[in-house]
Structure formats: C-alpha cells, structure tokens
C-alpha atoms as a PDB file:
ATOM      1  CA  UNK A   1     245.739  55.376  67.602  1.00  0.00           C
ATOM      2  CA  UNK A   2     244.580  56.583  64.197  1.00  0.00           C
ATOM      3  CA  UNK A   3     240.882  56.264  63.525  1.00  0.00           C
ATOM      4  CA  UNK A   4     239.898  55.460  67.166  1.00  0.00           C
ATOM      5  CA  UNK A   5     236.740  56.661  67.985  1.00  0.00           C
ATOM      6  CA  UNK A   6     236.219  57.937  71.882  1.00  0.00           C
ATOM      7  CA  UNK A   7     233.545  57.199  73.547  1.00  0.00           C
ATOM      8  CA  UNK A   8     230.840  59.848  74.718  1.00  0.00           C
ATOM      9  CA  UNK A   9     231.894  58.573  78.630  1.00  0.00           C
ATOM     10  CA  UNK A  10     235.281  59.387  78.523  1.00  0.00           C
ATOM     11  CA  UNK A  11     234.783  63.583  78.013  1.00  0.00           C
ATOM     12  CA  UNK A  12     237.630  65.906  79.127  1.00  0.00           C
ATOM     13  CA  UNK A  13     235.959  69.067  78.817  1.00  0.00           C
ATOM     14  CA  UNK A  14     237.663  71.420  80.286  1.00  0.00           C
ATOM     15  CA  UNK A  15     241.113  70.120  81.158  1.00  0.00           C
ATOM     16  CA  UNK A  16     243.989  71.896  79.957  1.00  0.00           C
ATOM     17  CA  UNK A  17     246.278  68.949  78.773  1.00  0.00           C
ATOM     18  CA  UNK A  18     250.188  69.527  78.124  1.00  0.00           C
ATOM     19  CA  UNK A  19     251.854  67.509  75.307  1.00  0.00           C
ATOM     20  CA  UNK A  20     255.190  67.189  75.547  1.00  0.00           C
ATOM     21  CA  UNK A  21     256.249  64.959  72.319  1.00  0.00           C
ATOM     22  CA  UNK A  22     259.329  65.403  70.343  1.00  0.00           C
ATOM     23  CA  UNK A  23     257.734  63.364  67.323  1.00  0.00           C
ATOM     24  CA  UNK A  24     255.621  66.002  65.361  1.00  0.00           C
ATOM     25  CA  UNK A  25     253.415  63.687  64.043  1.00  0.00           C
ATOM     26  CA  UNK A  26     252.685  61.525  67.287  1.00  0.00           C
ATOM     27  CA  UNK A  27     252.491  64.809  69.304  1.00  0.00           C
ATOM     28  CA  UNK A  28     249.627  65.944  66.632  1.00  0.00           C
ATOM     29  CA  UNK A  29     247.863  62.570  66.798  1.00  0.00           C
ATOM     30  CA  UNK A  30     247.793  62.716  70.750  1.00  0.00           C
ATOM     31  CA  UNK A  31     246.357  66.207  70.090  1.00  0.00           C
ATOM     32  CA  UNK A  32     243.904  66.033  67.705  1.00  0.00           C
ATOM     33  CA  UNK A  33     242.775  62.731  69.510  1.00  0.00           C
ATOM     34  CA  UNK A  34     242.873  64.819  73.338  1.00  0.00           C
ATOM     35  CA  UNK A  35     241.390  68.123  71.290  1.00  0.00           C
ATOM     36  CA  UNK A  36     238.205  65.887  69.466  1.00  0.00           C
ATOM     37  CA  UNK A  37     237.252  64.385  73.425  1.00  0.00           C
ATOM     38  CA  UNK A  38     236.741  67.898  74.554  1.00  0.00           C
ATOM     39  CA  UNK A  39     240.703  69.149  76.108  1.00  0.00           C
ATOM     40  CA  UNK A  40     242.328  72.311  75.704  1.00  0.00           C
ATOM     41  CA  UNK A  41     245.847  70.773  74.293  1.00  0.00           C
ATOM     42  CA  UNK A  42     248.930  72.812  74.648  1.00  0.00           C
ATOM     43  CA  UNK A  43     251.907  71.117  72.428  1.00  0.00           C
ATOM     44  CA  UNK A  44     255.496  71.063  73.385  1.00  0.00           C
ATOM     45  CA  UNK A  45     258.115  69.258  71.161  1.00  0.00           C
ATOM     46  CA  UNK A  46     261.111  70.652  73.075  1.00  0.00           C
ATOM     47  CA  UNK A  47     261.406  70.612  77.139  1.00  0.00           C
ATOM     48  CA  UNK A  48     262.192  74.156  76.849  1.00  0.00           C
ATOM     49  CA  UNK A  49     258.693  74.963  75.451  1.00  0.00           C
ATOM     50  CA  UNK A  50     257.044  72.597  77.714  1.00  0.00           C
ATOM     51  CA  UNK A  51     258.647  74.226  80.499  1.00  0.00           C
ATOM     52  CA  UNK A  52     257.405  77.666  79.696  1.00  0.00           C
ATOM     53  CA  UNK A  53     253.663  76.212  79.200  1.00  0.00           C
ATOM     54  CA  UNK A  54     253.892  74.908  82.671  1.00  0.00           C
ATOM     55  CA  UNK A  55     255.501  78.216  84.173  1.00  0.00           C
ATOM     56  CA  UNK A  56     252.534  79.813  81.917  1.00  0.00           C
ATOM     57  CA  UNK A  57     248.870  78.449  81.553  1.00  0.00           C
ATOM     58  CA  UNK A  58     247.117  76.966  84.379  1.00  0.00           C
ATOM     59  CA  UNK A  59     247.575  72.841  83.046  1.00  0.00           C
ATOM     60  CA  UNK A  60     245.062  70.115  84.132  1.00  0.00           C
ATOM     61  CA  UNK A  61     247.314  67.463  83.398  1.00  0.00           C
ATOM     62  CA  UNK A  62     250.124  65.981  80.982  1.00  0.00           C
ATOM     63  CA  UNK A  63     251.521  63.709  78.833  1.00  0.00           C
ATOM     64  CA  UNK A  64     255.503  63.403  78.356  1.00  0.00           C
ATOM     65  CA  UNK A  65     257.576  61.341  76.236  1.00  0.00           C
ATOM     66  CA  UNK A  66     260.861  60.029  78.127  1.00  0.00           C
ATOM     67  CA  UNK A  67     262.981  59.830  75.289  1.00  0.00           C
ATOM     68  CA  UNK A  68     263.311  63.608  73.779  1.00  0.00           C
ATOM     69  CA  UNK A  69     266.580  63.415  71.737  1.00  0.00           C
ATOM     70  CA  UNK A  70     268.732  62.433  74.630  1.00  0.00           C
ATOM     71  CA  UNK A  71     267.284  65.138  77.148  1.00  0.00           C
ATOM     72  CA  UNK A  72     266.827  64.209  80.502  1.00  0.00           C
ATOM     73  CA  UNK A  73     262.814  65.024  81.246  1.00  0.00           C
ATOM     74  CA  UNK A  74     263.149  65.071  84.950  1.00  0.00           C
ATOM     75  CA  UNK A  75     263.631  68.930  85.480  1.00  0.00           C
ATOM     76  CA  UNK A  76     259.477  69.262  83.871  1.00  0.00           C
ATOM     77  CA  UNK A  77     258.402  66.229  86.218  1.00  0.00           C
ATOM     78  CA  UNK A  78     260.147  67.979  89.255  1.00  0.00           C
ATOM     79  CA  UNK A  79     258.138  71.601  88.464  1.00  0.00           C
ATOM     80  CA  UNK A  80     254.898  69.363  87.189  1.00  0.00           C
ATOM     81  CA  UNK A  81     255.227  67.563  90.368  1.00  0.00           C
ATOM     82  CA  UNK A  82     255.946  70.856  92.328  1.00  0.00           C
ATOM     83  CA  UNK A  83     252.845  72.412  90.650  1.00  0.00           C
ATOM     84  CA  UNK A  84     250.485  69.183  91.913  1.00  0.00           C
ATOM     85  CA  UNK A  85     249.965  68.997  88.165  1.00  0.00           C
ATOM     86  CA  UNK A  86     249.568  65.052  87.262  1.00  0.00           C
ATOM     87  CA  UNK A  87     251.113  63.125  84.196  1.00  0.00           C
ATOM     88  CA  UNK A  88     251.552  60.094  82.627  1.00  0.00           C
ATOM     89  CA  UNK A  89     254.481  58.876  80.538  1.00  0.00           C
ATOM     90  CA  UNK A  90     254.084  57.824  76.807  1.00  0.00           C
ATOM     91  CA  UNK A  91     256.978  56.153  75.531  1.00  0.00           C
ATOM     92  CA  UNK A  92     258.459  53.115  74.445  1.00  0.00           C
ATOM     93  CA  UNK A  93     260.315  52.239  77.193  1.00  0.00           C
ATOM     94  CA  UNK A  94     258.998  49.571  79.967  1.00  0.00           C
ATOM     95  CA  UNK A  95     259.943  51.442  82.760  1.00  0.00           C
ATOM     96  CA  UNK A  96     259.661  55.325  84.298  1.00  0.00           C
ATOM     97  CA  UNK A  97     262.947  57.174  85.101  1.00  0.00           C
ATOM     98  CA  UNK A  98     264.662  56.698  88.578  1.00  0.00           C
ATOM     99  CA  UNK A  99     262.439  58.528  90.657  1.00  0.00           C
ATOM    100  CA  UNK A 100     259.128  58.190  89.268  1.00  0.00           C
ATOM    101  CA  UNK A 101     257.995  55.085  89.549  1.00  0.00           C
ATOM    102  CA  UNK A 102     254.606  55.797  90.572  1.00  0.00           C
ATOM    103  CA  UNK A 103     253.538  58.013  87.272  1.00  0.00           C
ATOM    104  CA  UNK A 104     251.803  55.986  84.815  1.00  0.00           C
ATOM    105  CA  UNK A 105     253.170  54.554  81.847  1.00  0.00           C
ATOM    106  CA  UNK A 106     251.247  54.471  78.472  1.00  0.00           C
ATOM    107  CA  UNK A 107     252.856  52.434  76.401  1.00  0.00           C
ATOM    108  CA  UNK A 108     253.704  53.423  72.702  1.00  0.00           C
ATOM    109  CA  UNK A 109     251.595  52.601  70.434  1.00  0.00           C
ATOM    110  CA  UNK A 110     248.472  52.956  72.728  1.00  0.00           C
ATOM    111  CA  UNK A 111     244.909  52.883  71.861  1.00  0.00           C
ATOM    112  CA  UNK A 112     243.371  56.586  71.924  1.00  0.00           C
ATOM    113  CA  UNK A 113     241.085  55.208  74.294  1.00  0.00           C
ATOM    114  CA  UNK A 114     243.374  54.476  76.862  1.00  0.00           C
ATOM    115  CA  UNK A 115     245.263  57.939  76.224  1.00  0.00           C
ATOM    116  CA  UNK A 116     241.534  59.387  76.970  1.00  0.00           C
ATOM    117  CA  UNK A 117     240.664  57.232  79.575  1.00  0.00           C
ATOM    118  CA  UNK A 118     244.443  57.710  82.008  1.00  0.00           C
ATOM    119  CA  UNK A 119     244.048  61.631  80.824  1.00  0.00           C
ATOM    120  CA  UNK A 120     240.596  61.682  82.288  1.00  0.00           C
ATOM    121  CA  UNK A 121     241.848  59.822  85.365  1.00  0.00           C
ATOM    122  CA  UNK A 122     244.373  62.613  85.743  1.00  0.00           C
ATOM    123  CA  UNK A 123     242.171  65.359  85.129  1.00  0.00           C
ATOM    124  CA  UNK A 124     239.853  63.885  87.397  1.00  0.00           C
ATOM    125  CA  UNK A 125     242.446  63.602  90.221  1.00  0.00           C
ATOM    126  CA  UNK A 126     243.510  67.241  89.463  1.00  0.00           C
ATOM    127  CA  UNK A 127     240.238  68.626  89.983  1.00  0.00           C
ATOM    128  CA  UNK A 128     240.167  66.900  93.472  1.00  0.00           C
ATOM    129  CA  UNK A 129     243.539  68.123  94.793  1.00  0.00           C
END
C-alpha cells in the first residue's frame, strides 16, 4: 500500500470516510492514502471510538477491520447498517462475519488503489441512497 500513487479518476472529495483499524500504523496508512485522494478520514482504533464517530459526524462511508483484539465488530455494522452508511471489510480473513456476507471484503495487504477505488464505490452508492 505504501508508495501507491492514486489516480486523478478515482477522487473522493468530499466523503467523510470512517477508519476503524486497531493497527496504528495500518489505520494511518489507510488514512493518509484515503486523506491524499481527497476524503475527510475520521480514525477509530477502538469500537468504542468508532461508535461515537458514527453516533457523531455525518460518515460517507467506512472501512472496518474484523479482527480488533478479540472484539466482536457486529454492534458498529448493525448501527452503520441502521444509518444506510456503507462499508467494506479490511482484514485478513477470507470471509465476512455471520451475517454480512454481502459487505465487501478488501483483503489485507491491498493495493491503495483498490482501497480508493471500493471507497469511491461506497461513497458513490451513499450519495445515491
């Protein structure tokens, strides 16, 4: 994901992006890569903070990692999904949770184009709802 360079055409101004990523570093990648193709990002490394972000600013879309230290990430897909507020997963793992089968998965590690490219999809989508 490091050094990837994102193309003019796939532009997210606008879109308020939520990152919920318990690995600092990945979580800053992701946002640095979302910030530099035009997104508002809003970081979360706990669910507790990306709860309140989604109880709080008006989100365009999201990314959330499965895995967060052994904490079940369902509860922020039930209120994103309550919300209409669309997200993919990025994680490690083949497939999504019980339950959400239809969410995208980006695979980790994923190209910051296709991070760009499925967030603009999203943010597209949102805007249409």
């Amino acid at each position: 994901m490091a050094g990837d360079i994102v193309m003019e055409s796939s532009r997210i101004d606008g879109c308020v992006v939520l990152v919920l990523e318990d690995e600092p570093l990945v979580g800053l990648e992701i946002a640095e890569l979302l910030t530099s193709a035009g997104a508002q990002v809003k970081l979360a490394g706990t669910l507790a903070d990306a709860m309140a972000s989604v109880d709080g600013l008006k989100i365009s879309a999201a990314i959330v990692d499965i895995n967060l230290g052994g904490q079940d990430c369902s509860v922020l897909c039930k209120r994103l999904s309550q919300r209409r507020i669309p997200f993919a997963f990025y994680t490690g793992y083949t497939a999504a949770p019980d339950g959400w089968s239809t969410v995208p998965i980006i695979s980790k590690p994923a190209s910051g184009e296709l991070i760009v490219k499925t967030i603009e999809r999203l943010c597209r989508s949102h805007q249409a709802a």
